[in-house]
Protein backbone atom coordinates (compact mmCIF):
# COMPACT_ATOMS: atom_id res chain seq x y z
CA UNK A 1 1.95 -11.95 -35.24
CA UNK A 2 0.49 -14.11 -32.18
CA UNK A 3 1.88 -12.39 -28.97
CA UNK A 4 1.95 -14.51 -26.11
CA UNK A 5 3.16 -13.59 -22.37
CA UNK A 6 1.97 -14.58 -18.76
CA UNK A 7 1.74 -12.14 -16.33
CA UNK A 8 3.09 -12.97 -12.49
CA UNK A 9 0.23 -12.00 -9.85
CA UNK A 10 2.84 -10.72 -7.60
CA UNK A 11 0.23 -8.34 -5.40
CA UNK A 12 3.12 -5.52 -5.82
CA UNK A 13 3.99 -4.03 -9.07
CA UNK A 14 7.22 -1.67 -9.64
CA UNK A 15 9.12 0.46 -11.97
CA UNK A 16 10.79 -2.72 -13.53
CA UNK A 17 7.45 -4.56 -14.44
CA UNK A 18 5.82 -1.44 -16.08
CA UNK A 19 9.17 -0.31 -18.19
CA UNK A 20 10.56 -3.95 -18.81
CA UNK A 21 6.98 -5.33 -19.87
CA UNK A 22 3.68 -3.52 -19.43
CA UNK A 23 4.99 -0.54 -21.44
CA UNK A 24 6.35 -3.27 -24.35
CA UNK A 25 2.77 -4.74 -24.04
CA UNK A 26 1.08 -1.63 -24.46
CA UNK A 27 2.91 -1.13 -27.95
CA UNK A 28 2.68 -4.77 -29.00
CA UNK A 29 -0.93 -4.76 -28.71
CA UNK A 30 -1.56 -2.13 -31.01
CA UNK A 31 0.01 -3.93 -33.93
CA UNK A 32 -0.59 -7.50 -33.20
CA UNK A 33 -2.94 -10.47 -31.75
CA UNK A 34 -1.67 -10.67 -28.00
CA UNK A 35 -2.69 -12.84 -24.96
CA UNK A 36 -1.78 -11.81 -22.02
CA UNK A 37 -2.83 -13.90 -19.13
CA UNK A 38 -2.19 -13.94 -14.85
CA UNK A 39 0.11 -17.15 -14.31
CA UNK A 40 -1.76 -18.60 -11.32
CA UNK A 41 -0.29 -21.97 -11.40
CA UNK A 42 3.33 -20.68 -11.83
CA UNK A 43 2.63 -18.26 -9.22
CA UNK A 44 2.12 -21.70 -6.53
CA UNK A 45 5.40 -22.70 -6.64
CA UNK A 46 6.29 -20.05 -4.52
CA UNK A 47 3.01 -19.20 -2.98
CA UNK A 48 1.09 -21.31 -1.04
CA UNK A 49 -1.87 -19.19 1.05
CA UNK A 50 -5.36 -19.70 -1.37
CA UNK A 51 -6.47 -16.26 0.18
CA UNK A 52 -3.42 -14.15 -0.84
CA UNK A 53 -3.39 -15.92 -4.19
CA UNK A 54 -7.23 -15.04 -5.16
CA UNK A 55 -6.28 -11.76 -3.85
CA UNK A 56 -3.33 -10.85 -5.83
CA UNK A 57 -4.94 -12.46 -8.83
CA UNK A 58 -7.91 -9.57 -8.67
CA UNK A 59 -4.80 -7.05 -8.13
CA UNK A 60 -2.94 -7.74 -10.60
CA UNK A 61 -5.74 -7.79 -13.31
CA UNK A 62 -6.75 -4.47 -12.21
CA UNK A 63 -3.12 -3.15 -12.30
CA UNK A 64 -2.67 -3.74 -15.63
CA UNK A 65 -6.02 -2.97 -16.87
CA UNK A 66 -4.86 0.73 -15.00
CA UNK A 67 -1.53 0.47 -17.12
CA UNK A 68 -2.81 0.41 -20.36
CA UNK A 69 -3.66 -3.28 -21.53
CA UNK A 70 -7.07 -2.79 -23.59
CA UNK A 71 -9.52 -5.86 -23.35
CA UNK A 72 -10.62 -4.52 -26.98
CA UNK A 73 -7.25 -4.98 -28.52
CA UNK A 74 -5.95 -7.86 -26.16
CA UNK A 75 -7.07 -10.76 -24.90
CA UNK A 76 -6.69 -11.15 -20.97
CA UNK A 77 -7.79 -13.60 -18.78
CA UNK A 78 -6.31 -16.16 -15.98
CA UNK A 79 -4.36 -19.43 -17.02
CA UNK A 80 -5.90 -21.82 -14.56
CA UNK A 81 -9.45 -20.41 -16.43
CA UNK A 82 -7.50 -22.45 -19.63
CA UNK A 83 -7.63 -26.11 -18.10
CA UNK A 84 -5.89 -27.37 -21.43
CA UNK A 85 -2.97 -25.88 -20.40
CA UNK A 86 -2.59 -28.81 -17.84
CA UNK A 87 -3.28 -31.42 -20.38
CA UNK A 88 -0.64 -30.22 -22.55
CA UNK A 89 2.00 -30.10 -19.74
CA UNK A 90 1.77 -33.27 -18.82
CA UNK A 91 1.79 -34.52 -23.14
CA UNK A 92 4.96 -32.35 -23.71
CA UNK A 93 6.50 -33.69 -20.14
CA UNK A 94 6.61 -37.15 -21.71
CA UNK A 95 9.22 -35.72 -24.60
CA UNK A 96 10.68 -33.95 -22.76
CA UNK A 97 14.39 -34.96 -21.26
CA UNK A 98 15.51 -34.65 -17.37
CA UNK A 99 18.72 -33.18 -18.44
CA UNK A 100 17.04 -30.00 -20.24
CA UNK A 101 14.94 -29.54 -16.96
CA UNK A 102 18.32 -30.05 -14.86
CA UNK A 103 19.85 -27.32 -16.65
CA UNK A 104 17.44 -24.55 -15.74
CA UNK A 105 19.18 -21.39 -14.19
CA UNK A 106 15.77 -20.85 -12.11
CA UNK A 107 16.10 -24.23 -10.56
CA UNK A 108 19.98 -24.56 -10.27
CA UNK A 109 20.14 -21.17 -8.55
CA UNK A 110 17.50 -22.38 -5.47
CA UNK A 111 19.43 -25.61 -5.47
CA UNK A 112 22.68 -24.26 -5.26
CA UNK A 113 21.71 -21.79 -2.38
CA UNK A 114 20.05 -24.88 -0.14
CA UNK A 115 16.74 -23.33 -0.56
CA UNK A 116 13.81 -26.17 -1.15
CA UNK A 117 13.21 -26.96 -4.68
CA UNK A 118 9.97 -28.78 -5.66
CA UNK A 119 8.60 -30.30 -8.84
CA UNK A 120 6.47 -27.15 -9.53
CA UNK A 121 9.62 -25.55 -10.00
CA UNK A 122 11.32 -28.03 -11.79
CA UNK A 123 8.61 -28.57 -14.14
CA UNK A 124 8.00 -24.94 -14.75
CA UNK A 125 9.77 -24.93 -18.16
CA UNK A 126 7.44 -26.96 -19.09
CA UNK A 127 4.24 -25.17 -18.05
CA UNK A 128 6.04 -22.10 -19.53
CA UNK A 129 5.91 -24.01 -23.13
CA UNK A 130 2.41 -25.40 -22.74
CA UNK A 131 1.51 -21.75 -22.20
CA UNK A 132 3.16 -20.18 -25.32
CA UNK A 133 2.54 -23.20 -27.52
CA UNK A 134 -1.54 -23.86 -26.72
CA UNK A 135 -2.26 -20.45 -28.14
CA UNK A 136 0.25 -20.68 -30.99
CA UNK A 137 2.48 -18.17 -29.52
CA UNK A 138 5.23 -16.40 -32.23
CA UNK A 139 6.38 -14.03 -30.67
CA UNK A 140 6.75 -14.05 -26.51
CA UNK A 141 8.21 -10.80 -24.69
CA UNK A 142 10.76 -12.22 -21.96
CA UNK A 143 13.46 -10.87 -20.39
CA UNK A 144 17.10 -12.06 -19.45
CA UNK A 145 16.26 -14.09 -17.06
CA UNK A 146 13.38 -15.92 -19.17
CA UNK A 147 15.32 -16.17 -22.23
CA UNK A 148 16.57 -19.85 -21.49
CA UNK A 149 12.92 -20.63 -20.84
CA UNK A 150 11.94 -20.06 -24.08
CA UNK A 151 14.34 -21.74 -25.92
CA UNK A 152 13.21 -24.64 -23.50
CA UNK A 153 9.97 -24.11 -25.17
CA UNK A 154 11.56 -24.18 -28.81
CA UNK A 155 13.65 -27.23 -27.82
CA UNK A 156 10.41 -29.04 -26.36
CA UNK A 157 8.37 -28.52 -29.59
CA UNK A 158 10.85 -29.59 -32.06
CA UNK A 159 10.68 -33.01 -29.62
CA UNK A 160 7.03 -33.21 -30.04
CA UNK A 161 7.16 -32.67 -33.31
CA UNK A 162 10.19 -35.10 -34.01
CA UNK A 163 7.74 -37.94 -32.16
CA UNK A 164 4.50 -36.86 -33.84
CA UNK A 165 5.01 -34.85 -36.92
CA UNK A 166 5.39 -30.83 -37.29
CA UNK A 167 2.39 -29.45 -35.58
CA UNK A 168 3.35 -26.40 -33.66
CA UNK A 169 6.00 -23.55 -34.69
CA UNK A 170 8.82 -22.15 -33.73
CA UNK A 171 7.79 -19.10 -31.54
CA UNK A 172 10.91 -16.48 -31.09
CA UNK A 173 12.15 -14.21 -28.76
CA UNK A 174 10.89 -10.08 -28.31
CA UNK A 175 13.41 -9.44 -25.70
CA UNK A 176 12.66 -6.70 -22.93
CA UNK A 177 14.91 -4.31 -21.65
CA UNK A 178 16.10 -4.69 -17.53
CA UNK A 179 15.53 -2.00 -15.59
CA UNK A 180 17.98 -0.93 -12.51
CA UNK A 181 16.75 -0.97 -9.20
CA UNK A 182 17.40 1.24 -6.32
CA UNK A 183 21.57 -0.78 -5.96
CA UNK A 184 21.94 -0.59 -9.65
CA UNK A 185 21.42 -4.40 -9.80
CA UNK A 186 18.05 -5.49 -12.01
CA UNK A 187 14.86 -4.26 -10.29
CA UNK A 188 13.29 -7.11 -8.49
CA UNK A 189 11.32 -7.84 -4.93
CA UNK A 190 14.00 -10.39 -3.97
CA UNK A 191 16.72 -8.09 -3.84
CA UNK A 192 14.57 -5.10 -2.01
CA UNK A 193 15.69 -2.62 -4.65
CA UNK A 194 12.25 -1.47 -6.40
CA UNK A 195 9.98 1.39 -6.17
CA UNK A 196 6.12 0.64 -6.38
CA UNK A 197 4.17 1.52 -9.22
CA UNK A 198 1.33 2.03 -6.50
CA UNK A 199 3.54 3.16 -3.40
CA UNK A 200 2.11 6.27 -1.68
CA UNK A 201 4.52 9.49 -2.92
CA UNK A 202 6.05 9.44 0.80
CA UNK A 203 7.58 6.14 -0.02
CA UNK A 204 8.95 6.70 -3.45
CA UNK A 205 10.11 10.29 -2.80
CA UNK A 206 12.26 7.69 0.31
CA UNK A 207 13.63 5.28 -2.16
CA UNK A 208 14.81 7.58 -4.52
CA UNK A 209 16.50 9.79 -1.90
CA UNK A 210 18.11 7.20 -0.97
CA UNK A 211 19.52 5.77 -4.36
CA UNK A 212 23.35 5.97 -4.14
CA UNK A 213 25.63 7.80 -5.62
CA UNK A 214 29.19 8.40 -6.24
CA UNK A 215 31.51 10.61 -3.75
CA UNK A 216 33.61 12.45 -6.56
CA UNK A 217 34.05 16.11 -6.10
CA UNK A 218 32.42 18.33 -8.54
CA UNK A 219 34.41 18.55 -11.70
CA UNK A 220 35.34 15.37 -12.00
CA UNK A 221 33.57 13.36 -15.14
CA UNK A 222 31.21 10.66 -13.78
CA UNK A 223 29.98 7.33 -15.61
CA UNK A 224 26.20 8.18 -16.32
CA UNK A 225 25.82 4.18 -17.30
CA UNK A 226 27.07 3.15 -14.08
CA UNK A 227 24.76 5.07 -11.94
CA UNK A 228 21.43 3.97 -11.08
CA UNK A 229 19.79 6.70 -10.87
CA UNK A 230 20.63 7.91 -14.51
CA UNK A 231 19.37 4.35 -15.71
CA UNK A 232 16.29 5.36 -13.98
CA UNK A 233 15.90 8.90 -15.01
CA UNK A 234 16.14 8.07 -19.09
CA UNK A 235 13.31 5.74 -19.08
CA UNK A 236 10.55 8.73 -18.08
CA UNK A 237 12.31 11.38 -20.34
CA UNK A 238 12.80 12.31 -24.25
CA UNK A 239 16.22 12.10 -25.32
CA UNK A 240 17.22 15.29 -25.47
CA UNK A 241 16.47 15.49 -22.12
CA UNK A 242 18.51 12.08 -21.32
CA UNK A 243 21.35 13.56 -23.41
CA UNK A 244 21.66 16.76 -21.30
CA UNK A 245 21.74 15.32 -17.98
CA UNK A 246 24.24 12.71 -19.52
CA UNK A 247 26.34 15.54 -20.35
CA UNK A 248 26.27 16.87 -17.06
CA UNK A 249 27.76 13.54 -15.73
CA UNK A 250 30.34 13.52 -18.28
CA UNK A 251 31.53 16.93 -17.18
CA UNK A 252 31.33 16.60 -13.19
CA UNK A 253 28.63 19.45 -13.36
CA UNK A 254 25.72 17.13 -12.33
CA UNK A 255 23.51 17.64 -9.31
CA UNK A 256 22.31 14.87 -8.06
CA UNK A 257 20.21 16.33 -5.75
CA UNK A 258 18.19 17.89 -8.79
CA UNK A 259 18.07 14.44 -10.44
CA UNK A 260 16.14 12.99 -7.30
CA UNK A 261 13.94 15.62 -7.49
CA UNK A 262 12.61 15.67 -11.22
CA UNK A 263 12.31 12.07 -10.85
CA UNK A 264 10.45 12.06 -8.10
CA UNK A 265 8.24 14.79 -10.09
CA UNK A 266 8.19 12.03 -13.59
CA UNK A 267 7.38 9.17 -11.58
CA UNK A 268 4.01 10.85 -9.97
CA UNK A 269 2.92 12.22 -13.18
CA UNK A 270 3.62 9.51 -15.15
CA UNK A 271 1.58 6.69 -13.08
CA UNK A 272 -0.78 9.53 -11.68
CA UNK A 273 -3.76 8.52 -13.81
CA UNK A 274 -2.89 4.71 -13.78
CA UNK A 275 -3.38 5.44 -9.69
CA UNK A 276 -6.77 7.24 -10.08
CA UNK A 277 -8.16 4.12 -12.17
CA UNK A 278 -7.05 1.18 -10.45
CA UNK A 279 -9.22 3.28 -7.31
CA UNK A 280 -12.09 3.13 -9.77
CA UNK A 281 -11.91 -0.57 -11.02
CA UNK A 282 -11.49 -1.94 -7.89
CA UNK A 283 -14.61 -0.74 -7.30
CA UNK A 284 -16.27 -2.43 -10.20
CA UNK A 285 -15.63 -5.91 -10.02
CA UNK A 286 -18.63 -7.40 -12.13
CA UNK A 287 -16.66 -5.26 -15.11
CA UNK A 288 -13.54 -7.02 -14.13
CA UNK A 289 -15.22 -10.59 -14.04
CA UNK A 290 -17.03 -9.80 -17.57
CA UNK A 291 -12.83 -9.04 -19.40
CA UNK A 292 -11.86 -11.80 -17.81
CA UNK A 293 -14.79 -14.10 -19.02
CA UNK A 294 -14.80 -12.34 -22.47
CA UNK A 295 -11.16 -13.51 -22.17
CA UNK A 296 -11.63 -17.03 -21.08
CA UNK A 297 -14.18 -17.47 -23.99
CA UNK A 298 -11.09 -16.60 -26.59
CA UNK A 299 -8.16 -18.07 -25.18
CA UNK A 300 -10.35 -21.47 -24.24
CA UNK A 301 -11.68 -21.77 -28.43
CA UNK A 302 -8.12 -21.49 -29.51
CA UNK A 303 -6.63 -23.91 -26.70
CA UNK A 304 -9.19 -25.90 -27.34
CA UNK A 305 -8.60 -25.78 -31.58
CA UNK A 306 -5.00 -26.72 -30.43
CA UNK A 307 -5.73 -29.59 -28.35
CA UNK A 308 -8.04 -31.65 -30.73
CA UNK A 309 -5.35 -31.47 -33.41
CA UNK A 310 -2.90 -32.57 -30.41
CA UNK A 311 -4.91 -35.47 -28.81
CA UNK A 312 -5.19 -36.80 -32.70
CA UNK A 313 -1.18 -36.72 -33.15
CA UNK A 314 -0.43 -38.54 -30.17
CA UNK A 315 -3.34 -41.06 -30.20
CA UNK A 316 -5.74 -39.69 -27.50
């Protein structure tokens, strides 16, 4: 199947972005056609400083070049490198109804708490489906959060092809798991609750210290599903593992102390390497150029492919 997802050049990767998507792209890629690409124009409607943006591009294509995407079995490159993706927005914004844009959580949540809302934001649903739909997307990895979005997307393309005849497909949903941060709510920069992928081990050994936990007095059973730091702990280990230290919580005999500690210990060893090679590509930025224009050169032929057949349908 066609695997399509954009990537967010945030400049800061954490423990949620790796476990609730760059680990499910790693596995995806080995058994399917995927395009992954750095969402530069979504990234604007919150981001406004051309420096910061170029910057965090470059960052974030050599963070997940360090995490495991392969440019041999992937294809990665930047969406504003695509310029068909524009055209196509604007096509599928004329099929596309106020009220479905109205209804978007990511838009009714900054209007609701008086924070500015601009078109970019309002529109991004549609951006969203001009992304998955130009490559032919059939399968798109979102989370919670995103899941509305894509059924946006599915809702926009039956439209388009209810005005012009069936040309694109349905794509569907490979939902990703959320990933607890630091207050047990989901893992995210907005709520100050993550732990850097990339943080020096000073600062993570800090957050997790400071992860809180309950006051009962040993004995007494804990929840293990309730407690963020157990929600954190099972995604480094094996299960038998998981299911020990669950047990442990079940009969009051857990230290969490201990817990801290070995995941401290996981979380160095497990992004250890990923550290060591973002050092090196960073310092080889012709190599980085050459994925991303070996990347380009694939996603723009199929966009491309897509938009000739699309111009034709609607009479351009």
């Amino acid at each position: 199947m066609r695997v399509v997802s954009g990537i967010q050049p945030t400049g800061y990767l954490h423990l949620g972005n790796y476990f609730g998507a760059i680990r499910q792209f790693q596995q995806l890629q080995d058994d399917h056609e995927c395009f992954f690409f750095i969402v530069d124009y979504h990234a604007m409607t919150h981001l406004h400083d051309a420096d910061l943006l170029r910057r965090y591009r470059r960052d974030a294509v050599c963070a997940y070049l360090a995490l495991g995407l392969d440019p041999y079995k992937a294809t990665l490159f930047v969406q504003s490198d695509v310029p068909q993706v524009l055209e196509l927005a604007w096509i599928l914004s004329t099929v596309t109804p106020m009220g479905l844009l109205q209804r978007a959580h990511a838009y009714k949540d900054r209007v609701s708490r008086g924070l500015p809302a601009d078109h970019g934001l309002f529109a991004y649903p549609v951006l969203m489906a001009a992304d998955i739909l130009l490559y032919g997307g059939e399968l798109v990895p979102v989370g919670r959060d995103q899941k509305q979005h894509l059924e946006m997307t599915r809702d926009i393309a039956q439209r388009f092809n209810g005005c012009y005849g069936r040309l694109f497909e349905m794509p569907e949903a490979h939902m990703m798991p959320l990933v607890p941060g630091t207050d047990g709510r989901k893992m995210s920069k907005s709520y100050d609750n993550t732990i850097g992928i990339f943080d020096d081990p000073e600062v993570v050994e800090k957050k997790v210290m400071t992860i809180p936990t309950d006051s009962k007095a040993k004995g007494e059973p804990r929840d293990p599903e309730a407690c963020a730091l157990y929600g954190l702990f099972k995604l480094f280990v094996a299960e038998k593992e998981a299911e020990a230290v669950e047990a442990q919580y079940r009969d009051g005999s857990v230290r969490y102390h201990d817990v801290k500690l070995r995941l401290i210990d996981l979380i160095r060893k497990r992004f250890e390497r990923a550290r060591k090679r973002i050092a090196q590509l960073q310092q080889r930025p012709q190599y980085v150029r050459d994925v991303l224009e070996a990347g380009r050169e694939r996603a723009g032929k199929i966009a491309e492919e897509t938009m000739q057949r699309v111009r034709k349908a609607v009479g351009i």
